[in-house]
PDB file of N, CA and C in Angstrom:
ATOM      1  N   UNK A   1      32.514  74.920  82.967  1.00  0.00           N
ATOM      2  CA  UNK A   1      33.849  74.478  82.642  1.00  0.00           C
ATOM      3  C   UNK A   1      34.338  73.465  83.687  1.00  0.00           C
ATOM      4  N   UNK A   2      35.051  72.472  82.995  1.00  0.00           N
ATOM      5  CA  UNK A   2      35.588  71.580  84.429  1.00  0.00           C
ATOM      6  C   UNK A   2      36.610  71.854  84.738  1.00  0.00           C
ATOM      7  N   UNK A   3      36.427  71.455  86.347  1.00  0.00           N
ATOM      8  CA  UNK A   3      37.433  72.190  87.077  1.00  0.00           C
ATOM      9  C   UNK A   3      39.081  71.031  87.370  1.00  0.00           C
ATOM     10  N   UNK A   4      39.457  71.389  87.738  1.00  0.00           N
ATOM     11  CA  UNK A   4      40.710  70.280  88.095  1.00  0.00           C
ATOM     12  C   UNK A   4      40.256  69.354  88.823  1.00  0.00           C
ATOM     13  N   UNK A   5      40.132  69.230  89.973  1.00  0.00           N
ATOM     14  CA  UNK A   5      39.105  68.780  91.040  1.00  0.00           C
ATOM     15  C   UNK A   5      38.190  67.997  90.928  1.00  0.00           C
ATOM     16  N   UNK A   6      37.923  67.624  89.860  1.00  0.00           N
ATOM     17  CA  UNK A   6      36.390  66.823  89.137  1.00  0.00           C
ATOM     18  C   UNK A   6      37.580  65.634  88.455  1.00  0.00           C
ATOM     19  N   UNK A   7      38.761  65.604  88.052  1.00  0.00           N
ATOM     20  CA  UNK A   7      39.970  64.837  87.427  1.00  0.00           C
ATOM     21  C   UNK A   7      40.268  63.810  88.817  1.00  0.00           C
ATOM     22  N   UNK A   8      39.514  62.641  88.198  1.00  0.00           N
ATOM     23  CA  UNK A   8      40.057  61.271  89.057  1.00  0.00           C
ATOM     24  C   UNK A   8      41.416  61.436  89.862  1.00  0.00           C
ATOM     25  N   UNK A   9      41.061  61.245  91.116  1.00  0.00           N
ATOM     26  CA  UNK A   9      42.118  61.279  91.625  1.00  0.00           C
ATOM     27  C   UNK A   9      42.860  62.414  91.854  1.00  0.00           C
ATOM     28  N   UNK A  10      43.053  63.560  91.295  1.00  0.00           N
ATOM     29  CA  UNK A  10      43.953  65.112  90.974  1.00  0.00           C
ATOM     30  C   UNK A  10      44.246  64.954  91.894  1.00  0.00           C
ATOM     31  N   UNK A  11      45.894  65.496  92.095  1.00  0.00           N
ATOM     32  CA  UNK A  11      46.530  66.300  93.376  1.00  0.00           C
ATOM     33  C   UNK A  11      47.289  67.029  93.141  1.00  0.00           C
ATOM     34  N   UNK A  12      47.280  68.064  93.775  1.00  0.00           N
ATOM     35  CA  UNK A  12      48.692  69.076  93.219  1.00  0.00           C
ATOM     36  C   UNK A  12      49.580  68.834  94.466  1.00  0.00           C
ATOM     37  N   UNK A  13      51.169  68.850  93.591  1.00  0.00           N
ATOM     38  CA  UNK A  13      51.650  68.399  94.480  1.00  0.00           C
ATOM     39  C   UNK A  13      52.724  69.643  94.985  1.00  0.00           C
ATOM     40  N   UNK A  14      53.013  70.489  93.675  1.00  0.00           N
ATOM     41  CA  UNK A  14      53.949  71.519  93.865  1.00  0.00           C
ATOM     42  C   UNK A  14      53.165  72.180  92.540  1.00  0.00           C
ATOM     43  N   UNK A  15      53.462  73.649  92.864  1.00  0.00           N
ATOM     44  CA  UNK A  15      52.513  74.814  92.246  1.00  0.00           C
ATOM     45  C   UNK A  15      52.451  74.804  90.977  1.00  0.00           C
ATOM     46  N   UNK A  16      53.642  73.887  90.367  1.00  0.00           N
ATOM     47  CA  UNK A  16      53.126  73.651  89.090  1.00  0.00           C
ATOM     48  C   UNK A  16      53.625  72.151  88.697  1.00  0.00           C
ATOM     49  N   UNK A  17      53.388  71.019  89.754  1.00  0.00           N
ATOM     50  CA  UNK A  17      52.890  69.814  89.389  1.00  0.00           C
ATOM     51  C   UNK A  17      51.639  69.134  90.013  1.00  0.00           C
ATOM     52  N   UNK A  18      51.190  68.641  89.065  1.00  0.00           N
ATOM     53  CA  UNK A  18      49.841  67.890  89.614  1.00  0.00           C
ATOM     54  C   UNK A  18      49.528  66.511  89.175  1.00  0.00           C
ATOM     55  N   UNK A  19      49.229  65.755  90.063  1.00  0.00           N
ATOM     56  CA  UNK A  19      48.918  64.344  89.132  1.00  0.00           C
ATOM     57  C   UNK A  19      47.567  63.702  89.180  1.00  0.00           C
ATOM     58  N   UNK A  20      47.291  62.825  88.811  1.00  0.00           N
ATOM     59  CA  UNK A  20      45.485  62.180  88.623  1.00  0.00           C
ATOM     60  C   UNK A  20      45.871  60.857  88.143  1.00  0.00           C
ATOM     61  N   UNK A  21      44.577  60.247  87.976  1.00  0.00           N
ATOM     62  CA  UNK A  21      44.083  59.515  86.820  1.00  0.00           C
ATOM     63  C   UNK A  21      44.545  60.076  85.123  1.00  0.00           C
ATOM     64  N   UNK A  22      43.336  59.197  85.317  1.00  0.00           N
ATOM     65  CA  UNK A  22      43.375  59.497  83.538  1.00  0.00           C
ATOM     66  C   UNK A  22      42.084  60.458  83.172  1.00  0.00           C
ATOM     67  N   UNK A  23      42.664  61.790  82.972  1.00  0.00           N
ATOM     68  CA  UNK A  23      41.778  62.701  82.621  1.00  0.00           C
ATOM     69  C   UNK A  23      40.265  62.190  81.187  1.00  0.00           C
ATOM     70  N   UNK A  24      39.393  63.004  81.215  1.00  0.00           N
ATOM     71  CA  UNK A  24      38.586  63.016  79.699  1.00  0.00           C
ATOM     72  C   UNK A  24      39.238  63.714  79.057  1.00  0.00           C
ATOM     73  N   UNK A  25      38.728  63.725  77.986  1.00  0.00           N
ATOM     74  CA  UNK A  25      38.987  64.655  76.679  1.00  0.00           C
ATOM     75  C   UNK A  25      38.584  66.369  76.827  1.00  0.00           C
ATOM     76  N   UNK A  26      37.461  65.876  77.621  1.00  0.00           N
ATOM     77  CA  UNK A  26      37.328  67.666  78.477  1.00  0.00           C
ATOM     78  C   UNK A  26      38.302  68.261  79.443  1.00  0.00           C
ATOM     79  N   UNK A  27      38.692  67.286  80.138  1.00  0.00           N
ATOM     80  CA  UNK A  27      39.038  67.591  81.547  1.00  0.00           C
ATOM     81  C   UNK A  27      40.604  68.103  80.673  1.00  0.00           C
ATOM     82  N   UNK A  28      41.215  67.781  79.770  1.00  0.00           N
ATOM     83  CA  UNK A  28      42.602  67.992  79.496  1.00  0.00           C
ATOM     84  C   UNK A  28      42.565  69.393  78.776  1.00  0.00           C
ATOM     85  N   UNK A  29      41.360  69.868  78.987  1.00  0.00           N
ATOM     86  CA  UNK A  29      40.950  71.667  78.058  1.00  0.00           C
ATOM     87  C   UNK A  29      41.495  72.205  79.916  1.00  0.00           C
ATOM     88  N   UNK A  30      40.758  72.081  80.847  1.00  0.00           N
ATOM     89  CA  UNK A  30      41.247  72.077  82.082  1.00  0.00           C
ATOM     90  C   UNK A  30      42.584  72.099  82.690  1.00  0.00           C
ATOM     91  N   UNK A  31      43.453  71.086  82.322  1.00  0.00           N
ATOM     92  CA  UNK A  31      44.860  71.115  82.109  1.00  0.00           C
ATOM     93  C   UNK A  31      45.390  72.143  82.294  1.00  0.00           C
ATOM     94  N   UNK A  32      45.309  72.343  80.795  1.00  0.00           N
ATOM     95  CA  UNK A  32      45.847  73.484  79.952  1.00  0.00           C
ATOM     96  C   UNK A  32      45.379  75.004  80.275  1.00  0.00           C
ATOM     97  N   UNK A  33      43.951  75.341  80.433  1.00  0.00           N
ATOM     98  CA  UNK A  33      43.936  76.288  81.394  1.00  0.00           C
ATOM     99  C   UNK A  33      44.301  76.830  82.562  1.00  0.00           C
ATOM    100  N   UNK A  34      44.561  75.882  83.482  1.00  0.00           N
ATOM    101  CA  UNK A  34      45.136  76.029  84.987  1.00  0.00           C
ATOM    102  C   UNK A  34      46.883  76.551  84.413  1.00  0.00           C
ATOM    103  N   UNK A  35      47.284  76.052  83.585  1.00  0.00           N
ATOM    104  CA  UNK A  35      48.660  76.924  83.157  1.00  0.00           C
ATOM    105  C   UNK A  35      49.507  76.040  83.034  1.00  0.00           C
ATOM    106  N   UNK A  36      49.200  74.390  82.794  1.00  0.00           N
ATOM    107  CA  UNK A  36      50.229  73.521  82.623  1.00  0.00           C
ATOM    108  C   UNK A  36      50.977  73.027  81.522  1.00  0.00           C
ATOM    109  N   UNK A  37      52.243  72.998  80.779  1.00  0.00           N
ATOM    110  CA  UNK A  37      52.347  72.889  79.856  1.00  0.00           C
ATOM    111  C   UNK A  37      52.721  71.490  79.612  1.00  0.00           C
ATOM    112  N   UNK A  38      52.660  70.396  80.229  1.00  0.00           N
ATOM    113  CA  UNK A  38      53.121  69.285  79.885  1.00  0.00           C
ATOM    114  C   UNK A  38      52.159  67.958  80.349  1.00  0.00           C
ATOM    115  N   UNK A  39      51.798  67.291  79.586  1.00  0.00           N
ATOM    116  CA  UNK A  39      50.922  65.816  80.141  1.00  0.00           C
ATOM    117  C   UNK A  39      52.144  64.561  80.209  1.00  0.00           C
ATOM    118  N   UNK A  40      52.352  64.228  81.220  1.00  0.00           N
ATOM    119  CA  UNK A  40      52.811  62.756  80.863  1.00  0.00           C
ATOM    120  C   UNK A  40      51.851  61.445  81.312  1.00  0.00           C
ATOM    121  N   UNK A  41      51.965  60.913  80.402  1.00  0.00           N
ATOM    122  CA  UNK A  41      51.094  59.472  80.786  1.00  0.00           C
ATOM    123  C   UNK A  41      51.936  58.063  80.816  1.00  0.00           C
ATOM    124  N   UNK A  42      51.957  57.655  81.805  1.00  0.00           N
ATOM    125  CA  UNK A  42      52.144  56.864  82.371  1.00  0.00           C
ATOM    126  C   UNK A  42      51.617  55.579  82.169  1.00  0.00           C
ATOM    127  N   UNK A  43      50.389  55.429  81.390  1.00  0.00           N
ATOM    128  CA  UNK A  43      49.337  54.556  81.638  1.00  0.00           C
ATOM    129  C   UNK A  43      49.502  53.467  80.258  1.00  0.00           C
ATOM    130  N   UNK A  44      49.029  52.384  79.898  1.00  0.00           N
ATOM    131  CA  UNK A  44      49.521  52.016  78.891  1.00  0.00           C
ATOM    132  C   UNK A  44      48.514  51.704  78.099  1.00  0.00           C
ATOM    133  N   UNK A  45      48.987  51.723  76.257  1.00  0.00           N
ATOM    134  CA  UNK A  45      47.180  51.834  75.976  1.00  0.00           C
ATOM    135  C   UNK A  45      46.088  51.612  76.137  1.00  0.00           C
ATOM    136  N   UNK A  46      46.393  50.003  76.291  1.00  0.00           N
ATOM    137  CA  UNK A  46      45.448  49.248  77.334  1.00  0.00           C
ATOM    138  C   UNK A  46      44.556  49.455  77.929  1.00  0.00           C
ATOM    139  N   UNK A  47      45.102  50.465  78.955  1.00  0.00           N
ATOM    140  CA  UNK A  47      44.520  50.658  80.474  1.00  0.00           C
ATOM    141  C   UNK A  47      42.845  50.933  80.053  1.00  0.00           C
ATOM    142  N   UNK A  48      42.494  51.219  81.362  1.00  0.00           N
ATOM    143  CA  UNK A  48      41.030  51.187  81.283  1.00  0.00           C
ATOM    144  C   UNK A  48      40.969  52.744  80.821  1.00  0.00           C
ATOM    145  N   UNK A  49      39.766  53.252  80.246  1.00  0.00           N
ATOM    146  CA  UNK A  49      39.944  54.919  79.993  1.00  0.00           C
ATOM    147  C   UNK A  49      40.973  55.506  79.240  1.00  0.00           C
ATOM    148  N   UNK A  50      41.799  54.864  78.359  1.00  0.00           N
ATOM    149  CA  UNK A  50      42.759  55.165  77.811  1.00  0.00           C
ATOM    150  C   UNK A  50      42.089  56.142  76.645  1.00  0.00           C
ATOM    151  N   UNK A  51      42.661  56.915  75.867  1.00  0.00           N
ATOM    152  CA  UNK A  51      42.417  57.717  74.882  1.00  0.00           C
ATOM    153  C   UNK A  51      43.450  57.245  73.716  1.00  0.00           C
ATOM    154  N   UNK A  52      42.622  57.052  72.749  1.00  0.00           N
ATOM    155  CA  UNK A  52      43.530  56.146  71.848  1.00  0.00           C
ATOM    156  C   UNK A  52      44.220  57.500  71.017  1.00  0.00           C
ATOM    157  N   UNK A  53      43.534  58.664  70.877  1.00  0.00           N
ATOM    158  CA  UNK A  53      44.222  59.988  70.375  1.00  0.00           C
ATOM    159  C   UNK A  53      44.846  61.206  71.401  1.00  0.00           C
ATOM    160  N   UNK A  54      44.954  60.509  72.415  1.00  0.00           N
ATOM    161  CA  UNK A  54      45.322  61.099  73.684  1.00  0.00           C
ATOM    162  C   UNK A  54      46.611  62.385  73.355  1.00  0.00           C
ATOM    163  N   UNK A  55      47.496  61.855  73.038  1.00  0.00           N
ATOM    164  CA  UNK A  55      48.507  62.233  72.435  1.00  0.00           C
ATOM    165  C   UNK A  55      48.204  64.010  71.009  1.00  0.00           C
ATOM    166  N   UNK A  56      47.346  63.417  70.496  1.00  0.00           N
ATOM    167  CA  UNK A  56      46.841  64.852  69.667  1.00  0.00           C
ATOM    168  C   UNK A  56      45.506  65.527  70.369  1.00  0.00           C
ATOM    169  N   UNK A  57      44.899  65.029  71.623  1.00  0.00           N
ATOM    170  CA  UNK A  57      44.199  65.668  72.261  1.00  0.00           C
ATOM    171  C   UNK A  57      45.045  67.023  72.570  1.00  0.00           C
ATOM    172  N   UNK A  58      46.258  66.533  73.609  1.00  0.00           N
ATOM    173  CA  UNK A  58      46.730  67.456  73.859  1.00  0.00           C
ATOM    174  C   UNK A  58      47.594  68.287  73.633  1.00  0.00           C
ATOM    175  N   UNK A  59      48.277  67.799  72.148  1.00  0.00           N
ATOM    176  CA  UNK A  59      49.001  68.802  71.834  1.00  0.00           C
ATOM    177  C   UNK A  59      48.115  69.224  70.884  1.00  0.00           C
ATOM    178  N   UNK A  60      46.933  69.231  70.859  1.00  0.00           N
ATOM    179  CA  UNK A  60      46.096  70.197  70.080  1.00  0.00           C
ATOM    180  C   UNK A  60      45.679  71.554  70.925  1.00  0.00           C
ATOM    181  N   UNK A  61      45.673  71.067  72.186  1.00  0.00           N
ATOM    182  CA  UNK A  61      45.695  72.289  73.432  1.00  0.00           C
ATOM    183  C   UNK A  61      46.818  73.071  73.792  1.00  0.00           C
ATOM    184  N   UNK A  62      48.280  72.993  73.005  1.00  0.00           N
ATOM    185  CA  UNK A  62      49.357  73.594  72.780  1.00  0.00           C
ATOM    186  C   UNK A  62      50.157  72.991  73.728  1.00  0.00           C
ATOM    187  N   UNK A  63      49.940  71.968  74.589  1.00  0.00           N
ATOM    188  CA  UNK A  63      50.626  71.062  75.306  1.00  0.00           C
ATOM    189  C   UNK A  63      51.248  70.362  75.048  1.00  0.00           C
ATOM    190  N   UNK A  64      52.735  69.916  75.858  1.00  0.00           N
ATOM    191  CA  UNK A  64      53.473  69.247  75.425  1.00  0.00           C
ATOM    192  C   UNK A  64      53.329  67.999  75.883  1.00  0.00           C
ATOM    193  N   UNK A  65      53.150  66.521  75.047  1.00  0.00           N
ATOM    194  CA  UNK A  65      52.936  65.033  75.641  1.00  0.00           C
ATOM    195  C   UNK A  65      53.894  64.129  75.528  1.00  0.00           C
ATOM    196  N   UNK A  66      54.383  63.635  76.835  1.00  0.00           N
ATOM    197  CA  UNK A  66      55.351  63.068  76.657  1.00  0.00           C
ATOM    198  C   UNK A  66      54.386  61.147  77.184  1.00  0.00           C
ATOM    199  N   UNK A  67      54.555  60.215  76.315  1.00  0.00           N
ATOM    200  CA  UNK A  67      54.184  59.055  76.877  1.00  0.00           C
ATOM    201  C   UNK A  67      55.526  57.947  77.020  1.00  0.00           C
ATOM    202  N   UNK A  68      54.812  57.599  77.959  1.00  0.00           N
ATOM    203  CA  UNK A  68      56.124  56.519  78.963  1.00  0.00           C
ATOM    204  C   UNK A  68      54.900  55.241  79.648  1.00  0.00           C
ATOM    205  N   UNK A  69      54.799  54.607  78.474  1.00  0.00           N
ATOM    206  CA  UNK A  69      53.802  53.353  78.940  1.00  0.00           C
ATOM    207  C   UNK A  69      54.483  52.311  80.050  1.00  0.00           C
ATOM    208  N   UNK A  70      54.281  52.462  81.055  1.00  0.00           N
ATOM    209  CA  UNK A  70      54.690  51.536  82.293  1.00  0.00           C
ATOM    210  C   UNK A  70      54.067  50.191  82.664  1.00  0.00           C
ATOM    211  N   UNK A  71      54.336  49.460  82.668  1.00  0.00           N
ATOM    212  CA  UNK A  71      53.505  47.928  82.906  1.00  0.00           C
ATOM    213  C   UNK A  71      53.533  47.866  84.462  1.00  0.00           C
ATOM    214  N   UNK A  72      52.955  48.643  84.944  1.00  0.00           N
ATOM    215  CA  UNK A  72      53.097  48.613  86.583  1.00  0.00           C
ATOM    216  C   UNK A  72      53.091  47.661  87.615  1.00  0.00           C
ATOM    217  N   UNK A  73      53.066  46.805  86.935  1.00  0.00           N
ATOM    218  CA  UNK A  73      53.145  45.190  88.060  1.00  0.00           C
ATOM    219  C   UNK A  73      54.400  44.335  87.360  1.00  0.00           C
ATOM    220  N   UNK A  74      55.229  45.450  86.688  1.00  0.00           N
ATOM    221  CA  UNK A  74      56.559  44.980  86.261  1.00  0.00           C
ATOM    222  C   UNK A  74      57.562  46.406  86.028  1.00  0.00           C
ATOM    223  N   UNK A  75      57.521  47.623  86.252  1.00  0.00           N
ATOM    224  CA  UNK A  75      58.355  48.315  85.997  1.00  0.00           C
ATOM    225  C   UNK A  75      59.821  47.926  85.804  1.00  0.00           C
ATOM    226  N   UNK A  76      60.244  48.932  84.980  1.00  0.00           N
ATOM    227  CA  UNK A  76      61.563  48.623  85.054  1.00  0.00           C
ATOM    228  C   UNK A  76      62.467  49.705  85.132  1.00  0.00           C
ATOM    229  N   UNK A  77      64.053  49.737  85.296  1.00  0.00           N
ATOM    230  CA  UNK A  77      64.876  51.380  85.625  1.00  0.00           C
ATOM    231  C   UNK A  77      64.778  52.133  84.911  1.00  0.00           C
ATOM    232  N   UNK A  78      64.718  51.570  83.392  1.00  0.00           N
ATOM    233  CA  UNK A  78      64.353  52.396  82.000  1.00  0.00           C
ATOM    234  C   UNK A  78      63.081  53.117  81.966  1.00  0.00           C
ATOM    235  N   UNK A  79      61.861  52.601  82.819  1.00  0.00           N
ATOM    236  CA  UNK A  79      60.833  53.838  82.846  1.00  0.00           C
ATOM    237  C   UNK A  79      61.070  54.542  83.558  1.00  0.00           C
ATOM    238  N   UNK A  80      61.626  54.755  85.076  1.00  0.00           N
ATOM    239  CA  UNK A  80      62.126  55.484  85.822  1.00  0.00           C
ATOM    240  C   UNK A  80      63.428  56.724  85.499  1.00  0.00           C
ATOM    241  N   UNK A  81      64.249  55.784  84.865  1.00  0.00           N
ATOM    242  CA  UNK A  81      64.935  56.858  84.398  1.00  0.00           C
ATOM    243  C   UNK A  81      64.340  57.835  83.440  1.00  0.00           C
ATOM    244  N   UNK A  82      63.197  57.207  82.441  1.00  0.00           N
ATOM    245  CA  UNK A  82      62.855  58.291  81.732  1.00  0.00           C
ATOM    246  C   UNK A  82      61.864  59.241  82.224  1.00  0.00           C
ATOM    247  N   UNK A  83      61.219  58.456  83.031  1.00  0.00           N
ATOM    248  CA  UNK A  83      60.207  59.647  83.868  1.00  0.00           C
ATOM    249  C   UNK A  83      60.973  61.007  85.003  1.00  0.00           C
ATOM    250  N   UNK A  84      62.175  60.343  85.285  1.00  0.00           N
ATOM    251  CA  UNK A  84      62.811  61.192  86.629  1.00  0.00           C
ATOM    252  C   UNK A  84      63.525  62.215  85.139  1.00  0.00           C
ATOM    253  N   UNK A  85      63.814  61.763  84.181  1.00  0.00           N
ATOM    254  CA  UNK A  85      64.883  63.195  83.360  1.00  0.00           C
ATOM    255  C   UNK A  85      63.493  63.897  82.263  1.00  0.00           C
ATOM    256  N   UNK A  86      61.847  63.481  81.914  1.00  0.00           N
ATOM    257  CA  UNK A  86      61.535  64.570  81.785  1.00  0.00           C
ATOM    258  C   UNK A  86      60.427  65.354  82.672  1.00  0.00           C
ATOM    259  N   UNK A  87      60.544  65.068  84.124  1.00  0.00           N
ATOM    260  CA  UNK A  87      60.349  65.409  85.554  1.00  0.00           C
ATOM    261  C   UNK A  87      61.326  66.833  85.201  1.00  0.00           C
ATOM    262  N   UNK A  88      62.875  66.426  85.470  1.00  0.00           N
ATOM    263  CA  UNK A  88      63.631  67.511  85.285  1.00  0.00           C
ATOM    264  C   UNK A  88      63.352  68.581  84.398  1.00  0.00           C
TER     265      UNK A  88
END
């Protein structure tokens, strides 16, 4: 089984947040086992490694996905604000 730890990048940052890369399609069975109920992605479809069904990956794992595509060499307050209220 894969472990968290094997997830590009992973860090936990508080006992029940953790962040990475961009998980596989395996690694998000992982997720969801460790006891997390929420993915947000950040990343935009684009990106490299993107999962074009990303979104029903994981709420097929009973997880909740929230996406907030960020153009990161342009952010703006509107992604921030939406990332800091479903942070909350």
């Amino acid at each position: 089984m894969t472990e968290l730890r094997e997830i590009t990048n992973f860090v936990q940052l508080t006992d029940d947040v953790g962040t990475s890369g961009q998980p596989t399609r395996e690694q998000f069975g992982a997720i969801a086992a460790a006891g997390y109920d929420t993915v947000v992605n950040l990343a935009l479809p684009t990106s490299d490694h993107a999962i074009a069904d990303e979104g029903s990956v994981v709420t097929g794992l009973g997880l909740r996905y929230v996406h907030i595509p960020v153009k990161f060499e342009a952010p703006t307050v509107d992604d921030l604000r939406t990332f800091v209220g479903v942070m909350r």
